[in-house]
Each structure stands twice: as structure tokens, then as C-alpha cells.
N, C-alpha and C. Protein backbone atom coordinates (compact mmCIF):
# COMPACT_ATOMS: atom_id res chain seq x y z
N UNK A 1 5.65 -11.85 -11.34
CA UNK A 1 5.90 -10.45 -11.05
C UNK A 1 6.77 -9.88 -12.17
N UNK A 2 6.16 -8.45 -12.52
CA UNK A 2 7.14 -8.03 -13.37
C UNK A 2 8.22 -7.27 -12.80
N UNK A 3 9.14 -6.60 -13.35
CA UNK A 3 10.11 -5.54 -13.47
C UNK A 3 9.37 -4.24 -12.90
N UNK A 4 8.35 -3.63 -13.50
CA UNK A 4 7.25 -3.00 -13.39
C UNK A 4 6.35 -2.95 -11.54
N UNK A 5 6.46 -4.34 -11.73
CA UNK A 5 5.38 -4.71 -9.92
C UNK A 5 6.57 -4.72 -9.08
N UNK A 6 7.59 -4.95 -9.12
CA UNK A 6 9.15 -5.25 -8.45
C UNK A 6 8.88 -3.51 -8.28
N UNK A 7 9.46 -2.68 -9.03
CA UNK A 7 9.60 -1.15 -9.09
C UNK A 7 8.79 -0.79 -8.09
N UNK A 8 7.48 -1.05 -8.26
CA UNK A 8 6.01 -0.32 -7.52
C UNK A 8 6.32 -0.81 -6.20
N UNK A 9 6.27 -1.84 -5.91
CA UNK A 9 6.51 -2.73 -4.36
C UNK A 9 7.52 -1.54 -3.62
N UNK A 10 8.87 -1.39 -4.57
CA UNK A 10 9.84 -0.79 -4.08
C UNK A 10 9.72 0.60 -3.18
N UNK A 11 8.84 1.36 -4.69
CA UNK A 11 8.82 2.52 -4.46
C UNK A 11 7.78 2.83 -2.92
N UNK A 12 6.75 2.16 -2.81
CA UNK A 12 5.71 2.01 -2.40
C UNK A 12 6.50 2.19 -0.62
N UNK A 13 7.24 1.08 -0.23
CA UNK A 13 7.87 0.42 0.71
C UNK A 13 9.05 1.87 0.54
N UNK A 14 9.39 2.92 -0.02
CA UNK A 14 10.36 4.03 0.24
C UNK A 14 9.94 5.04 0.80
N UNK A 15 8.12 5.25 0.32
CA UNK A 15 7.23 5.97 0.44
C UNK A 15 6.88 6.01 1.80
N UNK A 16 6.62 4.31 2.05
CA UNK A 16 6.20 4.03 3.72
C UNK A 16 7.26 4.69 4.83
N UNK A 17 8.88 4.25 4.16
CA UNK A 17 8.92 4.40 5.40
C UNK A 17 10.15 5.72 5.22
N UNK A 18 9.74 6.98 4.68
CA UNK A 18 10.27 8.52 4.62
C UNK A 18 8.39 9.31 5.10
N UNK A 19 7.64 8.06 5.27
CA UNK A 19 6.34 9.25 6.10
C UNK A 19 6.34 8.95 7.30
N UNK A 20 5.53 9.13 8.15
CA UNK A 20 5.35 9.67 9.55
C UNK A 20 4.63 8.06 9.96
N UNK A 21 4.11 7.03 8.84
CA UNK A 21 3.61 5.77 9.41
C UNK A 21 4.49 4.75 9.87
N UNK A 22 5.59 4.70 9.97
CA UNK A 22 6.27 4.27 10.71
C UNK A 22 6.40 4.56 12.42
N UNK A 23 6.37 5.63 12.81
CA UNK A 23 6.38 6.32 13.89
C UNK A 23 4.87 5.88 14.15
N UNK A 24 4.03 5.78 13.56
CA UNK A 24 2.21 5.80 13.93
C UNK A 24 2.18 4.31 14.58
N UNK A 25 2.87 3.53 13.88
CA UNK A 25 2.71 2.13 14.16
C UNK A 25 3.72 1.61 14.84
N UNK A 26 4.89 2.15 14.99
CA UNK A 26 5.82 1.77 16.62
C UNK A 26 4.95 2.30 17.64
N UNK A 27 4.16 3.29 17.82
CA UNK A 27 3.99 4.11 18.97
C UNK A 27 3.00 3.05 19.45
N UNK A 28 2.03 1.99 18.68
CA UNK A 28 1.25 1.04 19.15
C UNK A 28 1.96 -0.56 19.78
N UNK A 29 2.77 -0.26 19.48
CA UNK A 29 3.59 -1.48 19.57
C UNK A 29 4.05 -2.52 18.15
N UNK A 30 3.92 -1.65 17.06
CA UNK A 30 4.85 -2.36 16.05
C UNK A 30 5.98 -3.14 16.39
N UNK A 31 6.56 -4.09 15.49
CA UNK A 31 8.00 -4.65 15.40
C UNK A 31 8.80 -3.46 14.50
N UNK A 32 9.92 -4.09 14.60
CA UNK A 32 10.48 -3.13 13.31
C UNK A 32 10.50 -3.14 11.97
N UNK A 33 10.05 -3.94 11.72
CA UNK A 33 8.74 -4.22 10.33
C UNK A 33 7.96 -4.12 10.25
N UNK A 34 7.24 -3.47 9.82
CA UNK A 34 5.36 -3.24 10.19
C UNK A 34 4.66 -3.24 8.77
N UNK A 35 5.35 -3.37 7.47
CA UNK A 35 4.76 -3.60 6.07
C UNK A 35 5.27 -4.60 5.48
N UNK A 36 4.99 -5.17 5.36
CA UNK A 36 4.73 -6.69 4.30
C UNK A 36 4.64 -6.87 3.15
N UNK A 37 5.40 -7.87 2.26
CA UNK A 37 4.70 -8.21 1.26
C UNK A 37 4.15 -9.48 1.10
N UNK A 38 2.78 -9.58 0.85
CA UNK A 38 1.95 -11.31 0.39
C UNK A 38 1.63 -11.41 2.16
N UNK A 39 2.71 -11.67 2.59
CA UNK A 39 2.14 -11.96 4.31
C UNK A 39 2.79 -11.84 5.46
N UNK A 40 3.19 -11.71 6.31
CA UNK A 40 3.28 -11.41 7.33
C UNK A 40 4.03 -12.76 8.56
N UNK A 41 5.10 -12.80 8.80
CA UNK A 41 5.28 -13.93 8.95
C UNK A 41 4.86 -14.20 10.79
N UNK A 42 4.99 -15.38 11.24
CA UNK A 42 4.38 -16.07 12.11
C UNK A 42 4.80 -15.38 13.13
N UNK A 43 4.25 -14.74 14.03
CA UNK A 43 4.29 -13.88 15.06
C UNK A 43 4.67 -12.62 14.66
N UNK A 44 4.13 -12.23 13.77
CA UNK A 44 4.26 -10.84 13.58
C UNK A 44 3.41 -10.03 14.45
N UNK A 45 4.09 -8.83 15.56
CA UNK A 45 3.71 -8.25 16.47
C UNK A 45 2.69 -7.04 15.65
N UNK A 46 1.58 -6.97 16.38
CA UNK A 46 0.39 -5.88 16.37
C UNK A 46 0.76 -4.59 16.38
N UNK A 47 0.14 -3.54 15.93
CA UNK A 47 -0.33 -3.53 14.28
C UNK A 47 0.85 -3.98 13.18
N UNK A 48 -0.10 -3.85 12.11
CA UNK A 48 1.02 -4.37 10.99
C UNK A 48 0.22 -4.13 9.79
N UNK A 49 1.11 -4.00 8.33
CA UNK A 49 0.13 -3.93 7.27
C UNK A 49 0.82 -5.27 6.43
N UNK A 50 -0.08 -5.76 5.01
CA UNK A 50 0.64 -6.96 4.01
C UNK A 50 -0.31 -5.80 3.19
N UNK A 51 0.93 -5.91 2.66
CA UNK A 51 0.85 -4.90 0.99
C UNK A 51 0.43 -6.45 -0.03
N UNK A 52 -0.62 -6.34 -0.58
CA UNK A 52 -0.75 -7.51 -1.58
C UNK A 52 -1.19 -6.78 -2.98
N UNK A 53 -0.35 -7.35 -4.09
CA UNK A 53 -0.57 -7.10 -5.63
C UNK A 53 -1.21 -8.00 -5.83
N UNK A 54 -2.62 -7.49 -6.02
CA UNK A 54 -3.29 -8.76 -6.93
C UNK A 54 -3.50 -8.76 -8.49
N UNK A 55 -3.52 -9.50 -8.68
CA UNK A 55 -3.65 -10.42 -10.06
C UNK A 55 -4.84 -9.32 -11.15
N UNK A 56 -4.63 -9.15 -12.12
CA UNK A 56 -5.33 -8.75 -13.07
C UNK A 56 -4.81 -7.09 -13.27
N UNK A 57 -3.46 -6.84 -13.30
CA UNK A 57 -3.12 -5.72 -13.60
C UNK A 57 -3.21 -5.56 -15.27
N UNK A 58 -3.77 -4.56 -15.80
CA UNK A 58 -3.97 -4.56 -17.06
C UNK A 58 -3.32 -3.35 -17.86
N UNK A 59 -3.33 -3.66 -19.06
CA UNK A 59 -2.71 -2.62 -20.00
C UNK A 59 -3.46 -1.34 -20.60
N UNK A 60 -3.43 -0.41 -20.70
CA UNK A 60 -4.45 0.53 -20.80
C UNK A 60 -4.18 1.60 -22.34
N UNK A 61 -2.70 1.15 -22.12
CA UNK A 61 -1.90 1.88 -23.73
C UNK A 61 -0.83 1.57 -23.84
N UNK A 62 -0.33 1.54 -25.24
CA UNK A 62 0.78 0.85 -25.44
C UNK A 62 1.45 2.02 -26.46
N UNK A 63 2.42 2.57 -26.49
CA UNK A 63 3.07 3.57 -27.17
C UNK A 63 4.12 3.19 -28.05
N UNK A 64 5.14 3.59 -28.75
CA UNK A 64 6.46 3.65 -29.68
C UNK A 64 6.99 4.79 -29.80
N UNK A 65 7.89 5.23 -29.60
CA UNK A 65 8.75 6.41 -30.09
C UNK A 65 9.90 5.74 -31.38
N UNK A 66 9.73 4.21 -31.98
CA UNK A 66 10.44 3.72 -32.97
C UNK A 66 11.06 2.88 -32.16
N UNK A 67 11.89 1.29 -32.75
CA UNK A 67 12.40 0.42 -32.61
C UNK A 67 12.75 0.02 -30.98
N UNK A 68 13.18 1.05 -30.99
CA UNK A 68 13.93 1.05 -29.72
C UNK A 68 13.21 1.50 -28.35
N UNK A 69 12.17 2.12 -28.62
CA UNK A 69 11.26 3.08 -27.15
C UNK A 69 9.82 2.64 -27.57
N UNK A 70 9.80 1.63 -26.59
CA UNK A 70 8.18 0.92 -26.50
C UNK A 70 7.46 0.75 -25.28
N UNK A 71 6.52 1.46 -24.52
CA UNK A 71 6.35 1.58 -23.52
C UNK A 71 4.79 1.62 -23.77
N UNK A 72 4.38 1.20 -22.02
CA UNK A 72 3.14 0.65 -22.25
C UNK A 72 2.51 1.07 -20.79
N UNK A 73 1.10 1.63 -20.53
CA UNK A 73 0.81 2.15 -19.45
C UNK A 73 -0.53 0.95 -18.82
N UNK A 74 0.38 1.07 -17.36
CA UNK A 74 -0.15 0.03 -16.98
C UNK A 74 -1.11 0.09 -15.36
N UNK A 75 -2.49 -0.53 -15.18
CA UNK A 75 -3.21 -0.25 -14.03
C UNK A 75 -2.55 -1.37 -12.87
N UNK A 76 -2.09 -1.03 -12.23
CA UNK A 76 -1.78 -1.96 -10.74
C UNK A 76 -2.51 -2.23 -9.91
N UNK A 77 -3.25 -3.24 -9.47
CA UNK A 77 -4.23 -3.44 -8.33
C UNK A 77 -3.47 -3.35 -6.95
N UNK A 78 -3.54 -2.65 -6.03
CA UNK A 78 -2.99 -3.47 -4.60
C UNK A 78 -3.92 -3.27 -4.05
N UNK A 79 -3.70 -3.77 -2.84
CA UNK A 79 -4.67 -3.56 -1.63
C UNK A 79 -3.80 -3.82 -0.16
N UNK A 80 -3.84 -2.95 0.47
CA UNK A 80 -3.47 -2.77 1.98
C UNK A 80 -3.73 -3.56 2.98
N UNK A 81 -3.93 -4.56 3.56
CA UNK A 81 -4.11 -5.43 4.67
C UNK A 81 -3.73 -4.53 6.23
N UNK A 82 -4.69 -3.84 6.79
CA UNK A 82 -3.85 -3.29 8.30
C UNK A 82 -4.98 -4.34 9.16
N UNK A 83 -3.93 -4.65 10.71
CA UNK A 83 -4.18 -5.88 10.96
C UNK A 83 -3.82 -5.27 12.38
N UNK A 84 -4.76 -5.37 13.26
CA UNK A 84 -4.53 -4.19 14.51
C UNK A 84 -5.17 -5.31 15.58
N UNK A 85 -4.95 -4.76 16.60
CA UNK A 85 -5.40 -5.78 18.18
C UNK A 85 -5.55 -5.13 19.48
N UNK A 86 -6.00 -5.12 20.16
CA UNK A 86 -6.34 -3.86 20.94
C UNK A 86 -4.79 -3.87 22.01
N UNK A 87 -5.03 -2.96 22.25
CA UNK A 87 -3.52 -2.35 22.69
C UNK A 87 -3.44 -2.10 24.18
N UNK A 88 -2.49 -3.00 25.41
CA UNK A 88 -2.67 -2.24 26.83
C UNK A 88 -2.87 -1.01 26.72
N UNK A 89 -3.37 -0.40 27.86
CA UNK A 89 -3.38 1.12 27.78
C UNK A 89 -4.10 1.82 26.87
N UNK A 90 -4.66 1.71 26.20
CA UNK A 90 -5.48 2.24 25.18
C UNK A 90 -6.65 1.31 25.18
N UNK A 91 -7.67 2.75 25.36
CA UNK A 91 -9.22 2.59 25.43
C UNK A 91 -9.42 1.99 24.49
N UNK A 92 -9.01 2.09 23.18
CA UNK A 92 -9.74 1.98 21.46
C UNK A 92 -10.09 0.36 21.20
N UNK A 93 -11.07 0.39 20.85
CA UNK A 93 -11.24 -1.22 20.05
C UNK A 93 -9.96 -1.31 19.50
N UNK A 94 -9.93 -3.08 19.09
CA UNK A 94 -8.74 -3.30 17.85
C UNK A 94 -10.03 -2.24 16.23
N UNK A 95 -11.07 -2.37 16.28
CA UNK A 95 -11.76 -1.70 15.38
C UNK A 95 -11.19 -0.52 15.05
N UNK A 96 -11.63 0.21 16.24
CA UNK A 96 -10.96 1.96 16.07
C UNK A 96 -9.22 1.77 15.94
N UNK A 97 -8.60 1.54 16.03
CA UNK A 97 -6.95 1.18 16.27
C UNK A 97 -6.82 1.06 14.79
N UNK A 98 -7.61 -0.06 14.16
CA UNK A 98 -7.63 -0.07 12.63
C UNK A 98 -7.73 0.71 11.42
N UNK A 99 -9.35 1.16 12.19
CA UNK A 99 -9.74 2.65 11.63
C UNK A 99 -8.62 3.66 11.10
N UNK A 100 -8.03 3.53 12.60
CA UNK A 100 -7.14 4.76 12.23
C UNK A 100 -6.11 4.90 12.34
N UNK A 101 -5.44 3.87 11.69
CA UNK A 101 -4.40 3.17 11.15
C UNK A 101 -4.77 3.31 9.38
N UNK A 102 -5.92 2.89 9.12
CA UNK A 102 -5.88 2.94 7.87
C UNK A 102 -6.57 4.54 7.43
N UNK A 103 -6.73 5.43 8.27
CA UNK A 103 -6.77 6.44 8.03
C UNK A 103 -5.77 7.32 7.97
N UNK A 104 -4.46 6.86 8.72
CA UNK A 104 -2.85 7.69 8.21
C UNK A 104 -2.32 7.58 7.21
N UNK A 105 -3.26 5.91 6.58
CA UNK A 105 -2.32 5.16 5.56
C UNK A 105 -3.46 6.11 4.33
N UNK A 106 -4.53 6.44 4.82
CA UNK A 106 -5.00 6.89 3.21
C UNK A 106 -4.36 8.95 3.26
N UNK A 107 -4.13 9.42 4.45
CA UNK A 107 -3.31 10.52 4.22
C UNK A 107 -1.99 10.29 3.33
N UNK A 108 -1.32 9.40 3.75
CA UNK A 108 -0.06 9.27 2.75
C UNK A 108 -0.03 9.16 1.15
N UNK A 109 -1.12 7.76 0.96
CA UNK A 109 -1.49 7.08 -0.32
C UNK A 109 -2.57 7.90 -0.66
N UNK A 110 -3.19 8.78 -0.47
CA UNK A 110 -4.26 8.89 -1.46
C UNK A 110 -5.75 8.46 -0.36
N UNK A 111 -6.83 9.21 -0.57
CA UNK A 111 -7.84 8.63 -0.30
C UNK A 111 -8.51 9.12 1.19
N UNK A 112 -8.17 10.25 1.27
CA UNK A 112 -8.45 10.82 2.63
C UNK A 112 -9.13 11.72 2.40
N UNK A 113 -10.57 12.32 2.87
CA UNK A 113 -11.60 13.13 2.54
C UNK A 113 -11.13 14.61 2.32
N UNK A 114 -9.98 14.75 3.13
CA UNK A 114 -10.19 16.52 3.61
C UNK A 114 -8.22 16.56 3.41
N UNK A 115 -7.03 15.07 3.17
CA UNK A 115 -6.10 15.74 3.08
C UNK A 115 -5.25 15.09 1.81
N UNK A 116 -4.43 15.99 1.43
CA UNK A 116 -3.88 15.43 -0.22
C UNK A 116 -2.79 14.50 0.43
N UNK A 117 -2.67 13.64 -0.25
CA UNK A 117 -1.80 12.29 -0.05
C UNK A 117 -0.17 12.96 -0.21
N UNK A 118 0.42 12.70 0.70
CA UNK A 118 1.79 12.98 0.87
C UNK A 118 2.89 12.15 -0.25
N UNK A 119 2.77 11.33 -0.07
CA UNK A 119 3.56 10.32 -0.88
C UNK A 119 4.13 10.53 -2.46
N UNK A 120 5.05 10.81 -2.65
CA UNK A 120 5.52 10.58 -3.97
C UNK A 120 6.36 9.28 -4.28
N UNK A 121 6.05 8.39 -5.16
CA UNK A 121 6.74 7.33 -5.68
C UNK A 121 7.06 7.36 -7.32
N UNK A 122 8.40 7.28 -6.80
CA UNK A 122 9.58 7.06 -8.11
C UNK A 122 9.93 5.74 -8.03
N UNK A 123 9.43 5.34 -9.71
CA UNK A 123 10.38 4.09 -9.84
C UNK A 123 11.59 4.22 -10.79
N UNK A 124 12.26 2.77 -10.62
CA UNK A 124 13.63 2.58 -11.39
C UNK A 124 13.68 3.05 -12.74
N UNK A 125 12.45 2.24 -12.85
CA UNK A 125 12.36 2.06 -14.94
C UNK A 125 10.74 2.65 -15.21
N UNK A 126 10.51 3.46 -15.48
CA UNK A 126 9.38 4.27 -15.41
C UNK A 126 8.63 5.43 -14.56
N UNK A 127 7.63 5.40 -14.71
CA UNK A 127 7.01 6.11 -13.93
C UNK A 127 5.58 6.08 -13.46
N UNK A 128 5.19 6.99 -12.18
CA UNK A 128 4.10 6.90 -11.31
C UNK A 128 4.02 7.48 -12.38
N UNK A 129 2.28 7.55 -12.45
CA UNK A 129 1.07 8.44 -13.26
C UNK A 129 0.62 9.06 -12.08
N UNK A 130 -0.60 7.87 -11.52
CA UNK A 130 -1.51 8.49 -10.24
C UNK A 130 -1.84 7.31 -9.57
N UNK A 131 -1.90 7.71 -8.45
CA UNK A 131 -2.21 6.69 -7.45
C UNK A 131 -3.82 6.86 -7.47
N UNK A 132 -4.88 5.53 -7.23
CA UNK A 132 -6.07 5.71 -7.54
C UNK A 132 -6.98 5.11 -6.43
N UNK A 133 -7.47 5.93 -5.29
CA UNK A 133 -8.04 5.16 -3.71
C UNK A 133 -9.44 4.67 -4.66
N UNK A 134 -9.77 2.83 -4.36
CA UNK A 134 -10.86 2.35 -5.05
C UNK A 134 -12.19 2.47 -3.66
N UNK A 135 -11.48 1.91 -2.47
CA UNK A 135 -12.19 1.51 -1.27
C UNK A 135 -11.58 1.17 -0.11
N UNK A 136 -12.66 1.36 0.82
CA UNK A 136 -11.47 0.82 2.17
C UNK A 136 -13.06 0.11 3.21
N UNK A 137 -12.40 -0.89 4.04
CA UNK A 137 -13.64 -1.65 4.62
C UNK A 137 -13.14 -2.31 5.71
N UNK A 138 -13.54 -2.47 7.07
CA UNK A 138 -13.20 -3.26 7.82
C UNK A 138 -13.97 -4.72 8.30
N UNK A 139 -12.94 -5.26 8.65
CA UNK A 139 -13.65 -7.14 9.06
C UNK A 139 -13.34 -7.56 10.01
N UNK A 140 -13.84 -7.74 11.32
CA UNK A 140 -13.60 -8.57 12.47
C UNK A 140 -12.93 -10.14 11.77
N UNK A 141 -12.04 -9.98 12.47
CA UNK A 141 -10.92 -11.44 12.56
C UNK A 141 -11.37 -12.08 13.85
N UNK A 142 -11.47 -11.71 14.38
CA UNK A 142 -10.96 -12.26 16.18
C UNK A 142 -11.74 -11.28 16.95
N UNK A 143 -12.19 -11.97 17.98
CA UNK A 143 -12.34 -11.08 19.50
C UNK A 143 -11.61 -9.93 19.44
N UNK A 144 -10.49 -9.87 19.64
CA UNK A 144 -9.72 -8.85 19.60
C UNK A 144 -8.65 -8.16 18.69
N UNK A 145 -8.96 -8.59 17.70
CA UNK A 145 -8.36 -8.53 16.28
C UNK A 145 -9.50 -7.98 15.18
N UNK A 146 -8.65 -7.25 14.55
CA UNK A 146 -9.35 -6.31 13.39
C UNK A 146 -8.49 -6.41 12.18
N UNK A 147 -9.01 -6.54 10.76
CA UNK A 147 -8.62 -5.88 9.52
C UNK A 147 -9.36 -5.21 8.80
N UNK A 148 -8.43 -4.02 8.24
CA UNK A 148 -9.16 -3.15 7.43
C UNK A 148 -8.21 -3.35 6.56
N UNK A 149 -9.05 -2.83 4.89
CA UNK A 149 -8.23 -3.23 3.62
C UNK A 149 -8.82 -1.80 2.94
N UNK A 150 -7.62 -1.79 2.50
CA UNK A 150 -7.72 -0.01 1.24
C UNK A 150 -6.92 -0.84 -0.40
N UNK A 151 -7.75 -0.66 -1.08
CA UNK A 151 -7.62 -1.13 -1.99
C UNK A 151 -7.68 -0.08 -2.91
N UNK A 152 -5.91 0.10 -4.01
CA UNK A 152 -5.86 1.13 -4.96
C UNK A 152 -5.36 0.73 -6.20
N UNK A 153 -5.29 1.38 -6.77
CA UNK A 153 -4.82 1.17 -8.53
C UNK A 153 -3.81 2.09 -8.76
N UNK A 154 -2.53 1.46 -9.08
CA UNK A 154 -1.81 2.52 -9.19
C UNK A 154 -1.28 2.49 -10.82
N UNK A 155 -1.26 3.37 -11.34
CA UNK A 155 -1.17 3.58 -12.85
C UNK A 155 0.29 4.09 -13.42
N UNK A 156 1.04 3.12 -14.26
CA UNK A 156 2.10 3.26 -14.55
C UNK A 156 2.60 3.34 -15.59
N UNK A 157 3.75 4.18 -15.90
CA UNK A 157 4.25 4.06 -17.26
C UNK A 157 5.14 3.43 -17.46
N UNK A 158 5.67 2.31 -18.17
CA UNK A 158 7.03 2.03 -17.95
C UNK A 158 7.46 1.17 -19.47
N UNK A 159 8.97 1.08 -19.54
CA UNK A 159 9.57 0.73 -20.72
C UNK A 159 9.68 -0.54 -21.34
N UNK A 160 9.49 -1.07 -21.94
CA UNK A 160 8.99 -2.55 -22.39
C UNK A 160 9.83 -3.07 -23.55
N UNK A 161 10.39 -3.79 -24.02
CA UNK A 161 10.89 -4.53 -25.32
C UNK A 161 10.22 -6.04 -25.47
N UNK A 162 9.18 -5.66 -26.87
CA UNK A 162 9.21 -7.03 -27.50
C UNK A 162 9.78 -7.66 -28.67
């Protein structure tokens, strides 16, 4: 992990929880953690998301302002893990529960047909460009268990010394 993926994680996880998805996912029966990073630990209560950075973040430009200011713009892969189960009291599949779960999460982040993504993320040592929605898909886990995954690219600028 860089300095760079450390920042993004951060900002990402400041983003989550100054929007309204916190409140979306207690009201189902969240814990008081409901975002993750890599995984989710052993009894983690329904719904829930694992924020995962995967591997192959790449360089897209590399700049100089002289000796000292070397910065380099960079594509971030993540992808969203929401992980839902059907809920007493509520009609909804764990499917639909998922659905639309990962439909608050693409209002915030980016990636929602009809609303502009709420979210602004500031990092430490650089900066957001644009957040980039690639896809989103759901997968039966379980009888009563659902995941859906939103997978984005988030594009960064940030300060570098070699």
C-alpha cells in the first residue's frame, strides 16, 4: 500500500460516514461498523460493505515543476463488496436489500442514473481528480444472503520523490 492508497481508503471511509449511508445501514440492522477494509471480521452483523483496493493501480502521468515537485497521476481500482441478508420484518429479498444498498452507495460515489454523487474526497497529500463508476453486479452467496459489488477507479494526483 502506498501513502497515496492509505490517503484514498481514508478519505473514502470520511466520505462514508458524513453521508446519509450510515443511517441506511443501521436502520437494517448494521453494527456500528458497517465498512471494511480487505474483510469483514467474523460475525460481522448484516448489512455491511468491504471496501477492497485491488491490485493493478496504474500511472497515467508523471509531471515536474523542478527538483523538488514531482508528482504523478494515478488510476485506483476499488470495488465495493455490500453483503446483505434478509431482514425480520421486511418483505425484501436479501437480493433487493442489496440492490438497494448498493444503490445509496452509487448516489454518494458516483454511478447513479438520474443523481450526481454527493461525496467529496480530500486527501492528505494530493488530490481527488474524479471518481470513475466501472460496474455494479449482484451474486447469490447463500439462501439468504446476497452480494453486490460496484467497482470504481478513482483517479489521483499526488506528490512523489524519487
Amino acid at each position: 500500500m502506498t501513502v497515496a492508497a492509505a490517503d484514498l481508503q481514508k478519505a473514502i471511509l470520511v466520505a462514508w460516514n458524513t453521508s446519509s449511508l450510515p443511517a441506511t445501514f443501521t436502520a437494517l440492522g448494521a453494527g456500528s461498523v458497517m465498512l471494511h477494509d480487505q474483510e469483514a471480521p467474523p460475525g460481522a452483523s448484516y448489512p455491511y460493505v468491504v471496501m477492497e483496493e485491488l491490485a493493478g493501480a496504474s500511472v497515467t502521468m508523471r509531471m515536474s515543476g523542478g527538483s523538488t515537485s514531482q508528482r504523478i497521476v494515478r488510476d485506483v481500482p476499488v470495488t465495493l463488496h455490500v453483503y446483505a441478508a434478509i431482514v425480520d420484518e421486511d418483505s425484501r429479498s436479501a437480493k433487493q436489500i442489496a440492490a438497494h444498498l448498493a444503490e445509496e452507495i452509487l448516489k454518494v460515489f458516483g454511478g447513479h442514473p438520474t443523481i450526481r454523487p454527493t461525496a467529496e474526497l480530500s486527501l492528505d497529500n494530493g488530490n481527488h481528480l474524479i471518481t470513475r463508476y466501472l460496474n455494479d453486479y449482484g451474486i447469490r452467496t447463500g439462501d439468504d444472503e446476497y452480494e453486490w459489488k460496484i467497482d470504481y477507479e478513482f483517479r489521483l494526483d499526488v506528490p512523489v520523490m524519487n
